[in-house]
Protein backbone atom coordinates (compact mmCIF):
# COMPACT_ATOMS: atom_id res chain seq x y z
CA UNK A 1 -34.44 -55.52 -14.41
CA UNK A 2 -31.73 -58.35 -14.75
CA UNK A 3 -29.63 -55.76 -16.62
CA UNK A 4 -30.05 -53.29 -14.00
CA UNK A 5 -28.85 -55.94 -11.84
CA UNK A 6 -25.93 -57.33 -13.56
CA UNK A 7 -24.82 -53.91 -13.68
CA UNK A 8 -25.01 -53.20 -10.08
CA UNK A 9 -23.02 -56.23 -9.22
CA UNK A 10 -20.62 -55.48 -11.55
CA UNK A 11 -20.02 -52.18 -9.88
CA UNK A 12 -19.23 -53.64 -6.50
CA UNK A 13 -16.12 -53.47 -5.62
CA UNK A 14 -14.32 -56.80 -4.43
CA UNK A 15 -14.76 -57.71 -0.59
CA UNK A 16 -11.10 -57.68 0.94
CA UNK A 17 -10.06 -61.19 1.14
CA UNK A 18 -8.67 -60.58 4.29
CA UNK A 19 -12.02 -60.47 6.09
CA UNK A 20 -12.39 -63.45 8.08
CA UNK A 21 -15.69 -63.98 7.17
CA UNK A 22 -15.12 -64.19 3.69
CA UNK A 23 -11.41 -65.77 4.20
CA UNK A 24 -13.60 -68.66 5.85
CA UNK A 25 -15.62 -68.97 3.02
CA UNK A 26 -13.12 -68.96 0.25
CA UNK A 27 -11.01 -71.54 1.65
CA UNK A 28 -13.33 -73.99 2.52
CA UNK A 29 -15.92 -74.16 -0.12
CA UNK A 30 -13.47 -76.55 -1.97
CA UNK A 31 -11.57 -79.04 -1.03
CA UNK A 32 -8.99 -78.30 -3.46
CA UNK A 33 -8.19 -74.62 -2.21
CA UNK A 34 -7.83 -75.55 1.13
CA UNK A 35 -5.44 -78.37 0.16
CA UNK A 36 -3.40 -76.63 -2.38
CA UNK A 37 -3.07 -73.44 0.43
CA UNK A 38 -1.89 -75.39 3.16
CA UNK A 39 0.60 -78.05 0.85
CA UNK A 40 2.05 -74.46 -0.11
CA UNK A 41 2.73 -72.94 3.50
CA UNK A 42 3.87 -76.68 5.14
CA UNK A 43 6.17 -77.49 2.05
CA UNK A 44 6.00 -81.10 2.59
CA UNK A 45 7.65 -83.68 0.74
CA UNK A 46 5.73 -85.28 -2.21
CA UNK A 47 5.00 -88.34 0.38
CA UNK A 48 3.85 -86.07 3.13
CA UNK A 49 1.35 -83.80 1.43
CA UNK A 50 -1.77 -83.38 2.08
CA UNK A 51 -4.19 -85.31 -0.03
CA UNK A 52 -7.96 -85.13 1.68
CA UNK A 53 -9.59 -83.18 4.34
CA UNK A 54 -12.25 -83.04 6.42
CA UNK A 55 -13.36 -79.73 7.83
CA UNK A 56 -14.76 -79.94 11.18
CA UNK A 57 -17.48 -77.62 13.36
CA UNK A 58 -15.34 -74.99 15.10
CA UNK A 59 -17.96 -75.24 17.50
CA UNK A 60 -15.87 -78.01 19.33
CA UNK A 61 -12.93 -74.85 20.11
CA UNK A 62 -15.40 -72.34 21.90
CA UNK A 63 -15.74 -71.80 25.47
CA UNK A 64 -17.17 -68.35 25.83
CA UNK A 65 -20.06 -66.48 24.22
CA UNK A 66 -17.57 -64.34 22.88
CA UNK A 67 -15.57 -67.06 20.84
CA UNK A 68 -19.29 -68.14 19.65
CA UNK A 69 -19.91 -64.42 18.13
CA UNK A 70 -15.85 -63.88 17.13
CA UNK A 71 -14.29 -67.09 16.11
CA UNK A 72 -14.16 -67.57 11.69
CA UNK A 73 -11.00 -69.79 11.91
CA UNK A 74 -10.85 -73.14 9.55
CA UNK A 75 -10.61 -76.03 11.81
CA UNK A 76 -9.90 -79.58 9.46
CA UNK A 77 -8.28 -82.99 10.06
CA UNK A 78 -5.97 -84.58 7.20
CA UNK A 79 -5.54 -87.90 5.53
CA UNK A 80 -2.69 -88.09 8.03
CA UNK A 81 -5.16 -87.66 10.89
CA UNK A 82 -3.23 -84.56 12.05
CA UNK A 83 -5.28 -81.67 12.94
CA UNK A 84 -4.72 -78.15 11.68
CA UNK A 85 -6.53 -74.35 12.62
CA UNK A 86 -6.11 -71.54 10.23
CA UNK A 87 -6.98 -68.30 11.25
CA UNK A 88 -6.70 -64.60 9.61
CA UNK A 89 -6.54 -61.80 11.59
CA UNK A 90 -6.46 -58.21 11.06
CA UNK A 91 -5.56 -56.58 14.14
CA UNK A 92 -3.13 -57.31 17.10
CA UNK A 93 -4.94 -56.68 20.21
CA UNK A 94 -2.11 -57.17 21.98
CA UNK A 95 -2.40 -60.79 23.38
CA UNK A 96 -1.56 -62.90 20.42
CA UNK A 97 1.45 -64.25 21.30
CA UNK A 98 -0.82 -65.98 24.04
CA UNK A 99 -3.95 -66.20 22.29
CA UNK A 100 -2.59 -68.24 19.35
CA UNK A 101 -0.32 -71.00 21.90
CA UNK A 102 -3.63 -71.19 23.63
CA UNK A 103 -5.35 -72.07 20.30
CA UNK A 104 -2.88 -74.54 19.16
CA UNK A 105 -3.32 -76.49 22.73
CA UNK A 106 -7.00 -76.72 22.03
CA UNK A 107 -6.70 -77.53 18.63
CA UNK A 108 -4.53 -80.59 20.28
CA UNK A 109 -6.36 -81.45 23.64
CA UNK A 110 -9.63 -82.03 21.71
CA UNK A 111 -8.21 -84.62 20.31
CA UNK A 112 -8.26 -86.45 23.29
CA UNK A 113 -11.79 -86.43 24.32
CA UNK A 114 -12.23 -88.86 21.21
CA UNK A 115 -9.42 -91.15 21.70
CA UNK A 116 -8.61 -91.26 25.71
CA UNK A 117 -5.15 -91.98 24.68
CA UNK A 118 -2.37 -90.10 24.78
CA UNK A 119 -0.68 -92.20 22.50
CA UNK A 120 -3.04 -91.67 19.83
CA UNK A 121 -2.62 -87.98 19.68
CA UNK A 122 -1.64 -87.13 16.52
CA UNK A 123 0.44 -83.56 15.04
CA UNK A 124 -1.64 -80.10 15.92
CA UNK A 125 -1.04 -77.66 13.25
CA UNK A 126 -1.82 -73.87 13.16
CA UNK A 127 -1.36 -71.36 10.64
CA UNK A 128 -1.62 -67.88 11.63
CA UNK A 129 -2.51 -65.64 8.66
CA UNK A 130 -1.80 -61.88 9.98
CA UNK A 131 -2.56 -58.26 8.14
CA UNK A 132 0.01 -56.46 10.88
CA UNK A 133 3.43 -57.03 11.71
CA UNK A 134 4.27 -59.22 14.63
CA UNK A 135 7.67 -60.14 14.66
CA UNK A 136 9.19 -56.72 15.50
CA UNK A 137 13.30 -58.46 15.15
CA UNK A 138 12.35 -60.04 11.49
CA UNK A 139 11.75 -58.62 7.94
CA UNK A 140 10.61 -62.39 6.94
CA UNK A 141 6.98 -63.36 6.61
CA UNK A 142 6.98 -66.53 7.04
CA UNK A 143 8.02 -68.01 10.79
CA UNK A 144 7.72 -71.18 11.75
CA UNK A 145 8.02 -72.66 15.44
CA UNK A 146 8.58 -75.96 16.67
CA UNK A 147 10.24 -77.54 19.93
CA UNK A 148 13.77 -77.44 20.25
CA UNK A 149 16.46 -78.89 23.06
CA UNK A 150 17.95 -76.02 23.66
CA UNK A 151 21.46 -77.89 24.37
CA UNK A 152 21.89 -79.31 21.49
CA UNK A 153 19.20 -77.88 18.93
CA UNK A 154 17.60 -80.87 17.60
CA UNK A 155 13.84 -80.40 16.55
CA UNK A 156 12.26 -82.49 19.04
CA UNK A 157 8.15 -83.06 19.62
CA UNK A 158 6.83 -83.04 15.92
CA UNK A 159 3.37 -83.12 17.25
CA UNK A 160 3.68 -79.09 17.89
CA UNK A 161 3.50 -76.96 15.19
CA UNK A 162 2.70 -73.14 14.57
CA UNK A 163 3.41 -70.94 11.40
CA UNK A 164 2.95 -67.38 11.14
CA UNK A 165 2.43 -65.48 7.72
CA UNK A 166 2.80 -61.84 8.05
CA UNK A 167 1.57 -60.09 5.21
CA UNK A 168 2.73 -56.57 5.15
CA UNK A 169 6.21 -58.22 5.41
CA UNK A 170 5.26 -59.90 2.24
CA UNK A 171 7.42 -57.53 -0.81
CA UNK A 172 8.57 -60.29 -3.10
CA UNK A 173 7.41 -61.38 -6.54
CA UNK A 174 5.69 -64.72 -6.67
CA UNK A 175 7.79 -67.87 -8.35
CA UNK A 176 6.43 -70.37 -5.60
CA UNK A 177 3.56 -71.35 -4.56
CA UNK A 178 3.35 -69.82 -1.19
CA UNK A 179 5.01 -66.99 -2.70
CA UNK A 180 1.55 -67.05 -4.93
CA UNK A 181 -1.01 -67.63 -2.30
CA UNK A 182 0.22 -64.55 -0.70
CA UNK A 183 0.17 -62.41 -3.64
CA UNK A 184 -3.37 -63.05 -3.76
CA UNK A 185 -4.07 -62.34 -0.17
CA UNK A 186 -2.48 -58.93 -0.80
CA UNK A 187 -5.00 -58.12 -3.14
CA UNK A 188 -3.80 -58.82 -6.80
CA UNK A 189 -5.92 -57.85 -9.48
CA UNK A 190 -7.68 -60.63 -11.77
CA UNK A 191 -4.91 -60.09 -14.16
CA UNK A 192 -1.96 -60.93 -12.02
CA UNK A 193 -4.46 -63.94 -10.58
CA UNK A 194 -4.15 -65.46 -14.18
CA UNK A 195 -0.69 -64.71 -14.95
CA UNK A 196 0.07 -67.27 -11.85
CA UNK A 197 -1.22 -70.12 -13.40
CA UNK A 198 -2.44 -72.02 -10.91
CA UNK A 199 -5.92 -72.86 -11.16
CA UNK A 200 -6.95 -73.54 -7.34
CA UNK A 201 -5.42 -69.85 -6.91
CA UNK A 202 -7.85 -68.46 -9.86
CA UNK A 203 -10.42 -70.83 -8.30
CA UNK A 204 -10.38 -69.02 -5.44
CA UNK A 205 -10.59 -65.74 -6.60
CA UNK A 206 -13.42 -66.83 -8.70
CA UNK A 207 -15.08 -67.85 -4.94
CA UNK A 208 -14.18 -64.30 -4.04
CA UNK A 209 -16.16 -62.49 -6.91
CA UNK A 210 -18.91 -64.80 -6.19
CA UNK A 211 -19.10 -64.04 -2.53
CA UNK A 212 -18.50 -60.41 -3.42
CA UNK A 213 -21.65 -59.72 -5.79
CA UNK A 214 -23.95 -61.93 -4.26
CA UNK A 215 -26.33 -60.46 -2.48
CA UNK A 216 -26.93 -63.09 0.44
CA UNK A 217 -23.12 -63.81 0.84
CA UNK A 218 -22.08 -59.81 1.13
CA UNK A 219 -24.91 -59.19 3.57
CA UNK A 220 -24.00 -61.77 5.70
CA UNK A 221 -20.18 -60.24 5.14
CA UNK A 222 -21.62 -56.81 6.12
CA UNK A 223 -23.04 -58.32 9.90
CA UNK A 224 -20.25 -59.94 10.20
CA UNK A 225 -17.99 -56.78 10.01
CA UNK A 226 -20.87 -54.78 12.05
CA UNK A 227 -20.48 -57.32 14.52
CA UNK A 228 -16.90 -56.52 14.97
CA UNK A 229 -16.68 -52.62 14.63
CA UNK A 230 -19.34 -52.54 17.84
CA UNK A 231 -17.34 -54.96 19.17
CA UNK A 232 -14.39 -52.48 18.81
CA UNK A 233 -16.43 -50.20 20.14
CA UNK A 234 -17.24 -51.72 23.31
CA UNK A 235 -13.86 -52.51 23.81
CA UNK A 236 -12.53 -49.36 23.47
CA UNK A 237 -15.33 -47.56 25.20
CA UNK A 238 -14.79 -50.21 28.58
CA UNK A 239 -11.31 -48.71 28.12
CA UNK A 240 -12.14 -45.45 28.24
CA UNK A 241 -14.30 -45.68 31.31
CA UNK A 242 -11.59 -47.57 32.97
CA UNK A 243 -9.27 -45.20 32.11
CA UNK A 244 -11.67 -42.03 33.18
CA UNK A 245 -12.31 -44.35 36.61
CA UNK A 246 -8.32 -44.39 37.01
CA UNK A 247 -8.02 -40.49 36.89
CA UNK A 248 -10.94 -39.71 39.17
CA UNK A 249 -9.90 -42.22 41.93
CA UNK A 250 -6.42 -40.45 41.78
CA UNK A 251 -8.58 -36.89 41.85
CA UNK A 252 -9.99 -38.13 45.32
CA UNK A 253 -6.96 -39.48 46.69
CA UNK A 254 -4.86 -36.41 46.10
CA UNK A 255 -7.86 -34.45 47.29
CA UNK A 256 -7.95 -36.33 50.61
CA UNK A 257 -4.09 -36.08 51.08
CA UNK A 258 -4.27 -32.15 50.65
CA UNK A 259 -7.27 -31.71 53.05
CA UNK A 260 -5.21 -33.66 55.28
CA UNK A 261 -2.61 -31.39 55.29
CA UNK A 262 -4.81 -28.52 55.80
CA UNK A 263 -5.22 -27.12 52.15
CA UNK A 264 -8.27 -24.77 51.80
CA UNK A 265 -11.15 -26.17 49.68
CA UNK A 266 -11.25 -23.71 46.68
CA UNK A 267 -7.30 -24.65 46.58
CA UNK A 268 -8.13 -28.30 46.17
CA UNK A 269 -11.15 -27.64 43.60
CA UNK A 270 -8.84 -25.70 41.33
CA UNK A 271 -6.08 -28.51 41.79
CA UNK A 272 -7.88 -31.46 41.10
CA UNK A 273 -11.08 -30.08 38.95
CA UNK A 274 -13.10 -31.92 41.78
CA UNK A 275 -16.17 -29.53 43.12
CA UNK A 276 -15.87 -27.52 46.55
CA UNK A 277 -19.05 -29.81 47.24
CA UNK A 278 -17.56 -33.29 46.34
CA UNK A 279 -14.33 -32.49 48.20
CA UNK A 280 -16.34 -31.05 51.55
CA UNK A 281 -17.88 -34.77 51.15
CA UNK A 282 -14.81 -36.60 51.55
CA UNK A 283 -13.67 -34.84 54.92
């Protein structure tokens, strides 16, 4: 039976890293991945890196059922008490351009409900891990934004800080670390993993087999992505009735300007696709 088993697990195939679910859980169940992850995407100086971290409830950046249901992002405070959010997502609906400034002001105005002091705010960092393009004008995958005087172009506001990593964009061999992290978020097999030479990296992919062939940690994966395909499918079905709303309201109102103008029914019907009966109702 525990051969049977073994063998079974063996012959799953690895979850895609880039689920959020399991993104969530590979970067958090050690300290050290998180750590050596984020040290490679802020490329501090040796006095500035990141040494400790405490991850924190993301509970304290929902406001809506929805965000209760939907939200897998890493919220943590450093040894430096700055706070960062790191989030993977796999699809641009459209609005995240707006959806990840309004994250980064949460991740900063919580802050204050602790201290009561603006002076005691300290840096709000987000890194935005995307699997689509976003940045339409640049072939680069890494983009980082800050606050600038436009005059005179000196970085000004430290405490505001947002970094995008685009994936697909992503065609490079690895020879940093960065360079490395993203390697393995495109998929590389256990082979490359080891060739890197980094053990957090190897670590991690380690977390990823784990939470791959166990059978608690993929069917909680498998909800997880059910969740979000009916989500989808709400989504696109509300847009679908909206849209099927849209042309039938357009139906009537074209079918009200013709009877005005003294069209004969059966005209209208065969104009419109509205019934003889449903246009006689609107007279």
């Amino acid at each position: 039976m525990h051969e049977l088993r073994s063998f079974y697990l063996k012959k799953l195939d690895l979850i895609d890293i880039k689920s959020d679910y399991v993104f969530k859980r590979v970067f958090t169940l050690s300290d050290d991945i998180f750590i050596d992850f984020a040290n490679s995407v802020l490329n501090y100086s040796n006095e500035r890196k990141i040494k400790s971290v405490q991850f924190l409830n993301n509970e304290i950046m929902k406001d809506s059922e929805i965000d209760k249901e939907s939200r897998f992002d890493i919220i943590a405070k450093l040894n430096d008490n700055s706070y960062i959010n790191i989030e993977m997502q796999v699809q641009n609906t459209g609005e995240y351009e707006k959806r990840s400034l309004y994250y980064w002001s949460k991740l900063y105005e919580l802050q204050l409900k602790k201290t009561q002091n603006y002076m005691q705010l300290f840096p709000a960092i987000c890194i935005n891990v995307l699997d689509f393009n976003f940045f339409k004008s640049s072939n680069d995958f890494y983009t980082q934004l800050g606050i600038v005087n436009l005059k005179t172009q000196e970085h000004i506001f430290n405490d505001f800080q947002i970094i995008y990593l685009e994936i697909p964009k992503f065609t490079k061999k690895y020879y940093n670390d960065l360079e490395k992290w993203m390697q393995f978020l495109k998929g590389a097999s256990k082979k490359e993993i080891i060739a890197m030479e980094n053990k957090n990296i190897i670590k991690a992919y380690e977390i990823l087999e784990f939470v791959s062939h166990d059978p608690i940690e993929r069917a909680k994966y498998e909800a997880r992505r059910k969740f979000q395909l009916d989500h989808n499918t709400s989504l696109l079905t509300a847009e679908k009735r909206g849209i099927e709303k849209g042309v039938e309201k357009e139906k009537i109102t074209i079918a009200i300007k013709m009877l005005n103008q003294g069209f004969p029914i059966d005209q209208i019907s065969e104009l419109t696709q509205l019934s003889c009966e449903e246009i006689k109702n609107l007279k």
